[in-house]
PDB file of N, CA and C in Angstrom:
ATOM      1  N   UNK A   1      22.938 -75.162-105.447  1.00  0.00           N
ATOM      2  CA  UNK A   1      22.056 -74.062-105.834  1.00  0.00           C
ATOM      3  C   UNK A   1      22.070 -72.988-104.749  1.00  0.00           C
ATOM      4  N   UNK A   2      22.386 -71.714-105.064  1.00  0.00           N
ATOM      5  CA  UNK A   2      22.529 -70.697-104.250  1.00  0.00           C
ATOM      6  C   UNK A   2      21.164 -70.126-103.921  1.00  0.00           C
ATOM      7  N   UNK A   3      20.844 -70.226-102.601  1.00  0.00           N
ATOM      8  CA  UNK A   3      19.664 -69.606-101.617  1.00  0.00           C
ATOM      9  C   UNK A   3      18.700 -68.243-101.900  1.00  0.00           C
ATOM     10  N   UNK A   4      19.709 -66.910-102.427  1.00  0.00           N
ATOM     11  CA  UNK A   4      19.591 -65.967-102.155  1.00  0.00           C
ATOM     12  C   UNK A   4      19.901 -65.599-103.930  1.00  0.00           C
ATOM     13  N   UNK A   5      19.504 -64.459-104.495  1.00  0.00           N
ATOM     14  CA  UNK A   5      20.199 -64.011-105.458  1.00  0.00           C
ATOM     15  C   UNK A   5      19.796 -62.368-105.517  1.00  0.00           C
ATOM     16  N   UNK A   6      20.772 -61.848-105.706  1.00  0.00           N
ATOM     17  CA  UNK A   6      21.033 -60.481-105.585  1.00  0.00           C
ATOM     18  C   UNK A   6      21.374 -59.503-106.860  1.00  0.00           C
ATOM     19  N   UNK A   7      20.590 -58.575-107.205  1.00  0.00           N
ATOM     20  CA  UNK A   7      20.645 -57.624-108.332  1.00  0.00           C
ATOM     21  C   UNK A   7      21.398 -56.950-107.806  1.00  0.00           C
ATOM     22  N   UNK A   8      22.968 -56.748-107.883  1.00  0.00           N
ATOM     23  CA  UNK A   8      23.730 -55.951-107.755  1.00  0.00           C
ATOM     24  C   UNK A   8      24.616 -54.913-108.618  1.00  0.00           C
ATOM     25  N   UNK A   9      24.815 -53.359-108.059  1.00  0.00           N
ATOM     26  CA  UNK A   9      26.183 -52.730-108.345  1.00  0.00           C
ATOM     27  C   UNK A   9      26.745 -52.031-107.422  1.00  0.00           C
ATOM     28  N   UNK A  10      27.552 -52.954-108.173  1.00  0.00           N
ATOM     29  CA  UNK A  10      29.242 -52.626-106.863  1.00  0.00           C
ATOM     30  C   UNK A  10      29.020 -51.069-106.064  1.00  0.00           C
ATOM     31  N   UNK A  11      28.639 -50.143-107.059  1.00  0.00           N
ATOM     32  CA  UNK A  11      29.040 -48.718-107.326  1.00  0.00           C
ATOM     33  C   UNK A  11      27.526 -48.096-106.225  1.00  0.00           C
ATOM     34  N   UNK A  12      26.774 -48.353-106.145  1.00  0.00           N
ATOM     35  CA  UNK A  12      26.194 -48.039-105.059  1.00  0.00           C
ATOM     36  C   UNK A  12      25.911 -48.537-103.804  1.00  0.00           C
ATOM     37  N   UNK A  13      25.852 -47.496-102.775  1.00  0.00           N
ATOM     38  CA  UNK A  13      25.942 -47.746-101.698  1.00  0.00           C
ATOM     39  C   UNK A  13      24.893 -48.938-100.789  1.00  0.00           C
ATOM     40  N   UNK A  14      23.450 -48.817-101.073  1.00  0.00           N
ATOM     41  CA  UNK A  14      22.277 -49.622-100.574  1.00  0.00           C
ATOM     42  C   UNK A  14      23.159 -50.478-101.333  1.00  0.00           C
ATOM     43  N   UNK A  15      23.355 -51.172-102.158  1.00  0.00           N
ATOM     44  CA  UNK A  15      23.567 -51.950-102.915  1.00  0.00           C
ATOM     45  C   UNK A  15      24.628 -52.977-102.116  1.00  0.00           C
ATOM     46  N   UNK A  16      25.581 -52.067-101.516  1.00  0.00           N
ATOM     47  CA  UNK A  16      26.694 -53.036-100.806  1.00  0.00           C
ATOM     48  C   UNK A  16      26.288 -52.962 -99.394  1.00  0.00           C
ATOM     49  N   UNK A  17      25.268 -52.118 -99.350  1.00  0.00           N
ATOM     50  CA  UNK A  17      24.750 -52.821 -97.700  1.00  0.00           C
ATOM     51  C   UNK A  17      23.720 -53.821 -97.244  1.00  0.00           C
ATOM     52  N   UNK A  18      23.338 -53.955 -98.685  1.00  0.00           N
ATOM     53  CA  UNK A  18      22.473 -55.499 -98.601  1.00  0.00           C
ATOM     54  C   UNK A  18      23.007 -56.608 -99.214  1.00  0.00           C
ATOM     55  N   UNK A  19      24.261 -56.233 -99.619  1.00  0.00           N
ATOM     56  CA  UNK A  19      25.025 -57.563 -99.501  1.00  0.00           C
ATOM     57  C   UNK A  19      25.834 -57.622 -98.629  1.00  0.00           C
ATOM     58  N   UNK A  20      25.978 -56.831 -97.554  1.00  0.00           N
ATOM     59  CA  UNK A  20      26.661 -57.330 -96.314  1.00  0.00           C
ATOM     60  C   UNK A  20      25.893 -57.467 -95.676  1.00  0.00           C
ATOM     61  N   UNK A  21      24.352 -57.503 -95.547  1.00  0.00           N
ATOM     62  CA  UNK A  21      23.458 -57.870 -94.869  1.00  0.00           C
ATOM     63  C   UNK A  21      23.589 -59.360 -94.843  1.00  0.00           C
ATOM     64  N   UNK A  22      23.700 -59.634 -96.128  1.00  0.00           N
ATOM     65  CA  UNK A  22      23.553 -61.379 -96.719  1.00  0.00           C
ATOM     66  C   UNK A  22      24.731 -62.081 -96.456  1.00  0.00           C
ATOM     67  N   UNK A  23      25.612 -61.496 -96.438  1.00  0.00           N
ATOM     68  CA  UNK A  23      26.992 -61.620 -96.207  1.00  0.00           C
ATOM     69  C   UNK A  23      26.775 -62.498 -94.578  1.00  0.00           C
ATOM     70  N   UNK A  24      26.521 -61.354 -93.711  1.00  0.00           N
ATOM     71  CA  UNK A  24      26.775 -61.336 -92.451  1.00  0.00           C
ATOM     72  C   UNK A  24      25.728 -62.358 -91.740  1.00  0.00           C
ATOM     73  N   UNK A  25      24.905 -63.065 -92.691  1.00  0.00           N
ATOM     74  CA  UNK A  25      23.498 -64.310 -91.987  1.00  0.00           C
ATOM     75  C   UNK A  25      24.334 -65.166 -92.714  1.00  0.00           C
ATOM     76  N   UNK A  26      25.310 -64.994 -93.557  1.00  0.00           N
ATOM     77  CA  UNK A  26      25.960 -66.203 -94.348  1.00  0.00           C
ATOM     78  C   UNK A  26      25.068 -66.826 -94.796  1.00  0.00           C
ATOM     79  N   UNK A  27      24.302 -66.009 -95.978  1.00  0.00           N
ATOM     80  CA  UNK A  27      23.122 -66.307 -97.147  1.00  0.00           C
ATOM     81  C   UNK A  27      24.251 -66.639 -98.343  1.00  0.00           C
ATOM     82  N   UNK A  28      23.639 -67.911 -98.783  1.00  0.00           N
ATOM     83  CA  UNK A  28      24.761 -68.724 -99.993  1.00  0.00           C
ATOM     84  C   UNK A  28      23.354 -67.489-100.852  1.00  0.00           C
ATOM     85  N   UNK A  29      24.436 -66.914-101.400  1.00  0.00           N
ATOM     86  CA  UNK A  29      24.415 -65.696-102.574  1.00  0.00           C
ATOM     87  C   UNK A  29      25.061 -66.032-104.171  1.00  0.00           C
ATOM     88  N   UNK A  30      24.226 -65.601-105.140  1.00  0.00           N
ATOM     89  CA  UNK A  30      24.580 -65.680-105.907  1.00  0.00           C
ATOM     90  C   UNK A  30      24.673 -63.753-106.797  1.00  0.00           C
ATOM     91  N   UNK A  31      25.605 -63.249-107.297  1.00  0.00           N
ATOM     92  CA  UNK A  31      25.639 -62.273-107.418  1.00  0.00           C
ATOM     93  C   UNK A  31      25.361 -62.076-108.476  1.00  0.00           C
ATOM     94  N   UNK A  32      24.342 -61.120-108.955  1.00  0.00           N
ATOM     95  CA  UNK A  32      24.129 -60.668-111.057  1.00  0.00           C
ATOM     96  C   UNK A  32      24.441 -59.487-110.599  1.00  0.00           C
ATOM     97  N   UNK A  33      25.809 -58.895-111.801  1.00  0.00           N
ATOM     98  CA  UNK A  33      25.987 -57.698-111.672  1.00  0.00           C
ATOM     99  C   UNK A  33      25.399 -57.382-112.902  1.00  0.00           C
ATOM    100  N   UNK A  34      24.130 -56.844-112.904  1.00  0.00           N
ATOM    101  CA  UNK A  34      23.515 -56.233-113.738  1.00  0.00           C
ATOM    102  C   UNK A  34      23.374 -55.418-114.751  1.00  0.00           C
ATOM    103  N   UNK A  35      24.593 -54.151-114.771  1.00  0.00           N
ATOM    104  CA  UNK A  35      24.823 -53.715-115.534  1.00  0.00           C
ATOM    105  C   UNK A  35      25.513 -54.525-116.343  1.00  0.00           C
ATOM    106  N   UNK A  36      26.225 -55.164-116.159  1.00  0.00           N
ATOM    107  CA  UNK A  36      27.646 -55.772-116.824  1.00  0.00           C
ATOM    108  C   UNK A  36      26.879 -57.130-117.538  1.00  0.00           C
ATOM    109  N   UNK A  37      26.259 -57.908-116.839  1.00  0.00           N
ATOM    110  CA  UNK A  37      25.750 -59.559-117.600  1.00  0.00           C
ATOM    111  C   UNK A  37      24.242 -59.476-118.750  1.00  0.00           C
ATOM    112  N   UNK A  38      24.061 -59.351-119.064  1.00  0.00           N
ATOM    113  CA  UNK A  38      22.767 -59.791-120.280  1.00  0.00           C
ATOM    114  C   UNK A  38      21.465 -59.968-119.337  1.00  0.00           C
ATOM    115  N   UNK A  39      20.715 -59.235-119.330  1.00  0.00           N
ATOM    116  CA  UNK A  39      19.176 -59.023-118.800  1.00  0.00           C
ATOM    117  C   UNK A  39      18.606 -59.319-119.702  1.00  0.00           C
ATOM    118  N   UNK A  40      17.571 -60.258-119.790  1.00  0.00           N
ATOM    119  CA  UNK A  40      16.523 -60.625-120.872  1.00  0.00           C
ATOM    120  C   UNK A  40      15.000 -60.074-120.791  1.00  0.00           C
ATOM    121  N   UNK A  41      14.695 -60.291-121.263  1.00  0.00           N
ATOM    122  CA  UNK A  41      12.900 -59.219-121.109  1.00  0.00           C
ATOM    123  C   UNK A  41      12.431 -60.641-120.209  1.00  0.00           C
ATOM    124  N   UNK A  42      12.855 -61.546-120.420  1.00  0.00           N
ATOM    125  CA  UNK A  42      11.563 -62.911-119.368  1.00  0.00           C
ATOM    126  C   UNK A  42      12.080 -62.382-117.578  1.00  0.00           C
ATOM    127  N   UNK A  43      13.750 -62.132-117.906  1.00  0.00           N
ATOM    128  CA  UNK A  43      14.064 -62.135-116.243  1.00  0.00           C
ATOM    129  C   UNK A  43      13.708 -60.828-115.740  1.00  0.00           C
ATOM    130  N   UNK A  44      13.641 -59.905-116.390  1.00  0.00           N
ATOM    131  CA  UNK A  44      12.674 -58.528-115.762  1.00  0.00           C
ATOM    132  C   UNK A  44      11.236 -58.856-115.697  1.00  0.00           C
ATOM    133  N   UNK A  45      10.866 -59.756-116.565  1.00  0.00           N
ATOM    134  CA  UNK A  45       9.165 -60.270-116.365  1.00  0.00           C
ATOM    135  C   UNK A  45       9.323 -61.059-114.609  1.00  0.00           C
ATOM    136  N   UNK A  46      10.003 -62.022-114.812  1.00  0.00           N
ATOM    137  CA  UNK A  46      10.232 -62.704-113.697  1.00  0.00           C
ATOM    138  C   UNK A  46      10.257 -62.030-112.213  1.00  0.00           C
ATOM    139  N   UNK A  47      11.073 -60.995-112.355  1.00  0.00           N
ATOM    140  CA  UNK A  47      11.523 -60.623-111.122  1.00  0.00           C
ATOM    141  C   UNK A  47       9.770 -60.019-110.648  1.00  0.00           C
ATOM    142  N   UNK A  48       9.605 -58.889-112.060  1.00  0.00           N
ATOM    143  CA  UNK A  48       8.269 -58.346-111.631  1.00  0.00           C
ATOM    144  C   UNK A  48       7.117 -58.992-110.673  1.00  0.00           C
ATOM    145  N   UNK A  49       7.503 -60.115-111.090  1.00  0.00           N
ATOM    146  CA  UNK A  49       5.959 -61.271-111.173  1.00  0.00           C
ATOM    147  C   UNK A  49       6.826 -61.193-109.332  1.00  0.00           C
ATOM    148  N   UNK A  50       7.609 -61.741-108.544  1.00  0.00           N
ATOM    149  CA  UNK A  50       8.413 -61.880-107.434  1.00  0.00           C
ATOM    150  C   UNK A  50       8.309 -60.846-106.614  1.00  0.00           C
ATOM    151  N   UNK A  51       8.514 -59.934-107.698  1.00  0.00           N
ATOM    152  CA  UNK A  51       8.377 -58.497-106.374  1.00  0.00           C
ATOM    153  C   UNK A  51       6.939 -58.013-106.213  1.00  0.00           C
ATOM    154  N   UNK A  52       5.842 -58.446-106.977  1.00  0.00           N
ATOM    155  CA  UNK A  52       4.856 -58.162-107.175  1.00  0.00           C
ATOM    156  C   UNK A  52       4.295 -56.468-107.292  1.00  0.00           C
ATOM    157  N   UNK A  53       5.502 -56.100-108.321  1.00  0.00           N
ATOM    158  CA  UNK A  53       5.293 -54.768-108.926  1.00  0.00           C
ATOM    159  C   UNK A  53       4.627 -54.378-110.201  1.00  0.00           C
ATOM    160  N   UNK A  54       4.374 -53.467-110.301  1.00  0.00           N
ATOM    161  CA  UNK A  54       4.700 -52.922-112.249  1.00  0.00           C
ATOM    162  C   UNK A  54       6.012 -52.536-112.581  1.00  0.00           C
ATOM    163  N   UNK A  55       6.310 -52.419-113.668  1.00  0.00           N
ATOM    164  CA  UNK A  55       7.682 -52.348-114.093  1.00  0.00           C
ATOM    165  C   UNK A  55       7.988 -50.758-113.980  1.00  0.00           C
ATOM    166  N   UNK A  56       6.868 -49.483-113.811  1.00  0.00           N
ATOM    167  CA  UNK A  56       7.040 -48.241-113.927  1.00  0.00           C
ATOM    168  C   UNK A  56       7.835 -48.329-112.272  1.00  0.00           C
ATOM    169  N   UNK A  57       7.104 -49.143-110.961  1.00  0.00           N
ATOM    170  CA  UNK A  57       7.556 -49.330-109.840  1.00  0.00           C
ATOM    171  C   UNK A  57       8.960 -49.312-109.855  1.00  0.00           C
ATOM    172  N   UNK A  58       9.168 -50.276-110.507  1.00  0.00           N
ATOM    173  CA  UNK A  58      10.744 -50.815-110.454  1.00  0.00           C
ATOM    174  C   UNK A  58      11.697 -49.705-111.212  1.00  0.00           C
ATOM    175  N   UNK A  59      11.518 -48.796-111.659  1.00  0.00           N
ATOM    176  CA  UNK A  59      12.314 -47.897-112.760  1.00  0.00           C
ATOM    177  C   UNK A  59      12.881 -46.906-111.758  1.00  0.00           C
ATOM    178  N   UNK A  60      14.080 -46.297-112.157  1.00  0.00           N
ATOM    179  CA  UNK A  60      14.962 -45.634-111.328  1.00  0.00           C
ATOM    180  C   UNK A  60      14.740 -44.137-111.965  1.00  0.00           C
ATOM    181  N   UNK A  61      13.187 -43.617-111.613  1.00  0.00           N
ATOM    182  CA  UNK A  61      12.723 -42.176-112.638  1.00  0.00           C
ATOM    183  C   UNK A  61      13.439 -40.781-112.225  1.00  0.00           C
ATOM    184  N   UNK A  62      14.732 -40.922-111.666  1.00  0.00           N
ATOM    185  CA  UNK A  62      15.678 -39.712-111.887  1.00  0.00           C
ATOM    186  C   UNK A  62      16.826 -40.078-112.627  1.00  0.00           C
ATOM    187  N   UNK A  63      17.054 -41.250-113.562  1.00  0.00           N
ATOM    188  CA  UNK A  63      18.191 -41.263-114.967  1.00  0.00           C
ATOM    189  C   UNK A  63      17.729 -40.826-115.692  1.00  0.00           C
ATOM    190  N   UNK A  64      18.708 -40.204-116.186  1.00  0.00           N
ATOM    191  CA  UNK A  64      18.466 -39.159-117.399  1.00  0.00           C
ATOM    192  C   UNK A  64      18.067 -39.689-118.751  1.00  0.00           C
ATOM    193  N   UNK A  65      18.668 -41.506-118.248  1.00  0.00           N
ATOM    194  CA  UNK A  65      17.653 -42.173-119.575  1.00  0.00           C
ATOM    195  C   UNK A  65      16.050 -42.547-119.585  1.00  0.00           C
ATOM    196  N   UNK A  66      15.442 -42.038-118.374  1.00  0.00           N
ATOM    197  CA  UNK A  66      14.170 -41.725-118.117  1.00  0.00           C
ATOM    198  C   UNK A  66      13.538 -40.866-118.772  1.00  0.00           C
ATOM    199  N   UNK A  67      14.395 -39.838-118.649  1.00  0.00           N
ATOM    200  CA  UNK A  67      13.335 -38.732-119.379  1.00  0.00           C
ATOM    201  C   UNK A  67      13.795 -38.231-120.881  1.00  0.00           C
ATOM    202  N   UNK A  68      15.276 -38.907-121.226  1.00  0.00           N
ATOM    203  CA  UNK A  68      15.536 -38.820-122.410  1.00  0.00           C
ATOM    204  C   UNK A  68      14.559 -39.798-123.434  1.00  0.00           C
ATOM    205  N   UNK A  69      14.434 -40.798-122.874  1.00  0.00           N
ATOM    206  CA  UNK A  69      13.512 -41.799-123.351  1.00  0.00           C
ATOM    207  C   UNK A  69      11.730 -41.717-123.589  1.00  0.00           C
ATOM    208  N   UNK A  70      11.769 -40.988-122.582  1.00  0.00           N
ATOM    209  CA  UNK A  70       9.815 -40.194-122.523  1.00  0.00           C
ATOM    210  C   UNK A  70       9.605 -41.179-122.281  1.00  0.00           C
ATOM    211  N   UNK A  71      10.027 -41.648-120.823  1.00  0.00           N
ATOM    212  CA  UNK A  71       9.114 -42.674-120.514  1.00  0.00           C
ATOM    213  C   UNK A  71       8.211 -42.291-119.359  1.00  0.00           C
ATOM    214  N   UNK A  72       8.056 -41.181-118.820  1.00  0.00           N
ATOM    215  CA  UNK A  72       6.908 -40.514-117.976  1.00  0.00           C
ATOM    216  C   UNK A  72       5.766 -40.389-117.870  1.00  0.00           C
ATOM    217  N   UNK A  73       5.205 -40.406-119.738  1.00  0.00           N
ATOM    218  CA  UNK A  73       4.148 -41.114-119.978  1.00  0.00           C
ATOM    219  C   UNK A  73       3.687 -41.772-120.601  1.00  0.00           C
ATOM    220  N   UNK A  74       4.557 -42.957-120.791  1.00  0.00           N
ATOM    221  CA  UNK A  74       4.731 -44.638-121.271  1.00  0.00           C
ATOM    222  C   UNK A  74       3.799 -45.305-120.237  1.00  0.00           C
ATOM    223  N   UNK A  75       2.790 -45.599-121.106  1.00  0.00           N
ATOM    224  CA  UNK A  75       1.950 -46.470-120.323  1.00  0.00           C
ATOM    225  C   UNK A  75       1.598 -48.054-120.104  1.00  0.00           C
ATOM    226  N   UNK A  76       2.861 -48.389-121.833  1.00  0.00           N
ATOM    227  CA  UNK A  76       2.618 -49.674-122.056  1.00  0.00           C
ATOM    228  C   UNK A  76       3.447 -50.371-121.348  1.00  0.00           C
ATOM    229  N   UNK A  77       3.130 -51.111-120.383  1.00  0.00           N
ATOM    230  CA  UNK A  77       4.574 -52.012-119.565  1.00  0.00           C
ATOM    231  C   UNK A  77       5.010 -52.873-120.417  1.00  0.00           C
ATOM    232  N   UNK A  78       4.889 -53.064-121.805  1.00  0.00           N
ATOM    233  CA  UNK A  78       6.126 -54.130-122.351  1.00  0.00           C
ATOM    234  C   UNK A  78       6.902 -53.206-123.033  1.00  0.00           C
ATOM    235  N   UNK A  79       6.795 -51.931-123.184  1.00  0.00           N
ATOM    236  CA  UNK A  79       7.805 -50.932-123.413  1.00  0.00           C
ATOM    237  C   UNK A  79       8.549 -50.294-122.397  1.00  0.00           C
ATOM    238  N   UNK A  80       7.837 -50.339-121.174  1.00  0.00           N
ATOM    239  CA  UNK A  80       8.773 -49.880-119.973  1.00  0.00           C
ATOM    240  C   UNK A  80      10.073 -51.192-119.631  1.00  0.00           C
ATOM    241  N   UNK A  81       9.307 -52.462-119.618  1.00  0.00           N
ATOM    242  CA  UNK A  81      10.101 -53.338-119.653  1.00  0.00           C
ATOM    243  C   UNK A  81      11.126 -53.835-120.632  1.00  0.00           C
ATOM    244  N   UNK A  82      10.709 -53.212-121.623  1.00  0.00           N
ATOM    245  CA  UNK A  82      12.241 -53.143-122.592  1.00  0.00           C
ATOM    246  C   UNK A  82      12.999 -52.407-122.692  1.00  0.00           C
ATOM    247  N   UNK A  83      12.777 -50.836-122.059  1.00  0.00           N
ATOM    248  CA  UNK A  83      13.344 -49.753-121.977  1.00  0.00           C
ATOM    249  C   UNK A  83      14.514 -50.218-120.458  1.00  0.00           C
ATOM    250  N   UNK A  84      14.102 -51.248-119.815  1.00  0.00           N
ATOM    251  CA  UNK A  84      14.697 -51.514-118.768  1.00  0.00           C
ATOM    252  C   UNK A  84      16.125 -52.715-119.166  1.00  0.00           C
ATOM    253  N   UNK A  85      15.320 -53.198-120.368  1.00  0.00           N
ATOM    254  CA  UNK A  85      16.115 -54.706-120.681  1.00  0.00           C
ATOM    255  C   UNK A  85      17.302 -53.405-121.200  1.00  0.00           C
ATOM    256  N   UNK A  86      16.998 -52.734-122.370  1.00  0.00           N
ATOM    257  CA  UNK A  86      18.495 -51.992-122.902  1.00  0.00           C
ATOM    258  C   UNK A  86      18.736 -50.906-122.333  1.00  0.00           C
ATOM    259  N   UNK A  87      18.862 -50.370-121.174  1.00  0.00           N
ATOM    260  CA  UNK A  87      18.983 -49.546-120.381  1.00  0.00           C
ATOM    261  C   UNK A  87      19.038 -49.970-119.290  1.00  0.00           C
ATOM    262  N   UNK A  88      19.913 -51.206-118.864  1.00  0.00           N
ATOM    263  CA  UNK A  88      19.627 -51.524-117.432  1.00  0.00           C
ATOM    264  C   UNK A  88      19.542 -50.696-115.922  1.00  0.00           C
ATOM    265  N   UNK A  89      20.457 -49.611-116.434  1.00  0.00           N
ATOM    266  CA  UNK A  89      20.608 -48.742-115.512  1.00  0.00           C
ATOM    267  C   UNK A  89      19.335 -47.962-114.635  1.00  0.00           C
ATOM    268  N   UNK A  90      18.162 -48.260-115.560  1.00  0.00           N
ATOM    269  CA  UNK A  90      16.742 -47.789-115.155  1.00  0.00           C
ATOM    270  C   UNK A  90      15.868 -48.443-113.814  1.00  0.00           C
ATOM    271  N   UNK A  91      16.907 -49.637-113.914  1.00  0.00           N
ATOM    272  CA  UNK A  91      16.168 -50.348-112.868  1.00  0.00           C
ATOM    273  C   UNK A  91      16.787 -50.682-111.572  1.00  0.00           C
ATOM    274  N   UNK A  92      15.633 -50.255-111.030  1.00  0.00           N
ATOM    275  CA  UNK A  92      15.863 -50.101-109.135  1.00  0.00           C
ATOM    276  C   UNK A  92      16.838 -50.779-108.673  1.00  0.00           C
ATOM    277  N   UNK A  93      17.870 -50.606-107.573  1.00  0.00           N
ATOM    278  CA  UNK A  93      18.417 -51.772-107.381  1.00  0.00           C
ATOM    279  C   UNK A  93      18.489 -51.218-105.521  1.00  0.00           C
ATOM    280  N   UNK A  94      19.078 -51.972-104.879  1.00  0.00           N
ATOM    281  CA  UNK A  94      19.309 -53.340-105.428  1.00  0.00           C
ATOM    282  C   UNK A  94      17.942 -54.356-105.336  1.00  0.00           C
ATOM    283  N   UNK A  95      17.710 -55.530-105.571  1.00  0.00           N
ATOM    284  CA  UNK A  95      16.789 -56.612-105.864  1.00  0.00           C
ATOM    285  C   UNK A  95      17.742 -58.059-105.207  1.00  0.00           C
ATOM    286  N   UNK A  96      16.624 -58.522-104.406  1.00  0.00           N
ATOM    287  CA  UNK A  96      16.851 -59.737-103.747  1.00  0.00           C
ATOM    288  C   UNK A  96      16.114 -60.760-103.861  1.00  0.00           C
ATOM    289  N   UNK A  97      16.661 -62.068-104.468  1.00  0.00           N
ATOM    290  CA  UNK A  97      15.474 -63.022-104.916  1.00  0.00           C
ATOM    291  C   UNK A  97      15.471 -64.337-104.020  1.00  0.00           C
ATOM    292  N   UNK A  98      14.590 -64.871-103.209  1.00  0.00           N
ATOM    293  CA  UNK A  98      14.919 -66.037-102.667  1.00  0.00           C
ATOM    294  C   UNK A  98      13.727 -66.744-102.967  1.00  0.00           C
ATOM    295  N   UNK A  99      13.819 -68.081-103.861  1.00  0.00           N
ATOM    296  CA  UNK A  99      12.560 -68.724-103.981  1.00  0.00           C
ATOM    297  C   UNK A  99      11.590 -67.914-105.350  1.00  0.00           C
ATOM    298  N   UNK A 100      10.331 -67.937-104.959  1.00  0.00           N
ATOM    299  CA  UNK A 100       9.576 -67.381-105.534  1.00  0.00           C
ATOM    300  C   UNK A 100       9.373 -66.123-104.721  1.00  0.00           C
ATOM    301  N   UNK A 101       9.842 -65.862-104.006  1.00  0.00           N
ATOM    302  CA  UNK A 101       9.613 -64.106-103.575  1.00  0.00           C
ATOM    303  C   UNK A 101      10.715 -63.017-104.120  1.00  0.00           C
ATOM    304  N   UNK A 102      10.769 -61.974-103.828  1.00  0.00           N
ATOM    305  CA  UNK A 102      12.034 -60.843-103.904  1.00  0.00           C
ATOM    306  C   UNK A 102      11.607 -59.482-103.263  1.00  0.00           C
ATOM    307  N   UNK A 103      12.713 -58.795-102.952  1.00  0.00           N
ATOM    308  CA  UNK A 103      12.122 -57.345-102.406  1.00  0.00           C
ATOM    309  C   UNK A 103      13.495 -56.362-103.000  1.00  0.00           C
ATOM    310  N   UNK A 104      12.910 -55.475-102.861  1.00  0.00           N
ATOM    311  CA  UNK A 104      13.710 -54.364-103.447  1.00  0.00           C
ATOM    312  C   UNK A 104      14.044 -53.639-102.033  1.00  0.00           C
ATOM    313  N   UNK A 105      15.694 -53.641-102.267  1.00  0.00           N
ATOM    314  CA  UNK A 105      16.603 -53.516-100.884  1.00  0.00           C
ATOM    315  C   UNK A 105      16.640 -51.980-100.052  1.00  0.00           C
ATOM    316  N   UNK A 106      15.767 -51.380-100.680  1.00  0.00           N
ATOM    317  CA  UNK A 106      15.271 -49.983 -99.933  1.00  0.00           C
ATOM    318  C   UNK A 106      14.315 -50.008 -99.053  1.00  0.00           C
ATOM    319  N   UNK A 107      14.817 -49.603 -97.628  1.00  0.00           N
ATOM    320  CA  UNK A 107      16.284 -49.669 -97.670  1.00  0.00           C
ATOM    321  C   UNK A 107      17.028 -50.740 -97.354  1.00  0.00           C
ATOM    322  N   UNK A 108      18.087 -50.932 -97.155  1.00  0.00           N
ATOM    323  CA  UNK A 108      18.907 -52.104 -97.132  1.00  0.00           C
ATOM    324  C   UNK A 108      17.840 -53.376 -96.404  1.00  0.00           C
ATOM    325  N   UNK A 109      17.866 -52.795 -94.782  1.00  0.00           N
ATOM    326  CA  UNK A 109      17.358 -54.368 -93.965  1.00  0.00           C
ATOM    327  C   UNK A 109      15.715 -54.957 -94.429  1.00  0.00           C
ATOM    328  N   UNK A 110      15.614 -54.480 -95.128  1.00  0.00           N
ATOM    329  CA  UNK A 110      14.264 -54.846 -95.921  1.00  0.00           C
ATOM    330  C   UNK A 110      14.060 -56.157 -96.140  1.00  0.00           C
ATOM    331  N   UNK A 111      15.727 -56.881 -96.566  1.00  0.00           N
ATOM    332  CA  UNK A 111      15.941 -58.340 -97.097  1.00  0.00           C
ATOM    333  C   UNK A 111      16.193 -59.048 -96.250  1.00  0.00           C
ATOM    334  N   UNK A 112      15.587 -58.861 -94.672  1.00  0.00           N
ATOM    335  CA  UNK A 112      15.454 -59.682 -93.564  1.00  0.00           C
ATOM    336  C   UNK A 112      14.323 -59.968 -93.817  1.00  0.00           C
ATOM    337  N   UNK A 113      13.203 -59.722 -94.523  1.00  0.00           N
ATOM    338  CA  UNK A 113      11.973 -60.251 -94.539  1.00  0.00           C
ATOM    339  C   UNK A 113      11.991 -61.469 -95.342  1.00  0.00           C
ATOM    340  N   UNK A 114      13.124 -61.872 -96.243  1.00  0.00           N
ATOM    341  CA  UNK A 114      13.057 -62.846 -97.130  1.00  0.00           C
ATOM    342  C   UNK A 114      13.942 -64.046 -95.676  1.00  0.00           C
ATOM    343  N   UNK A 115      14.249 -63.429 -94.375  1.00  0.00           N
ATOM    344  CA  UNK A 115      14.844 -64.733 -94.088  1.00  0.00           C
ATOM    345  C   UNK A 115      13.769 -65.373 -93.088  1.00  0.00           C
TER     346      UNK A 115
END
């Protein structure tokens, strides 16, 4: 069972500097590339509950599927959280899960607090 698990894309930068963070403590990592694998509405519930956010927290509110979507003043979080499940791109990254905790990797060395 891998230690560490990481909301990753390749394609941004924080993103690959907190996995060479994890890299470099030689944290047994497990990688979800997020855009690409199947997000379910429980594992965005999950993470929420870990990072101890709201889901508006976690949303990435300069994609253009933000405001194409009107979610600015979406107040219901099981609609923000589904707007996240089919739109993954909405959500913050990167995300680091160890245990029952997680933190959101902004900026990167942030995910020294999980060691």
């Amino acid at each position: 069972m891998k230690k560490y698990t990481i909301w990753h894309n390749p394609r941004c930068s924080k993103s690959r500097e907190t996995l060479s963070i994890l890299e470099s403590r030689g944290a047994d990592t497990a990688v979800i590339k997020y855009l690409e694998e199947k997000i379910t509405t429980e594992m965005i519930k999950e993470l929420l509950k870990k990072l101890g956010i709201s889901a508006r927290e976690l949303m990435r509110t300069k994609e253009a599927e933000y405001a194409s979507l009107g979610l600015k003043d979406e107040t219901n979080e099981e609609k923000l959280i589904e707007a996240m499940r089919v739109h993954p791109k909405l959500i913050e990254r990167p995300i680091v899960i160890k245990g029952e905790k997680a933190v959101l990797g902004r900026p990167p060395e942030k995910v020294l607090e999980l060691f």
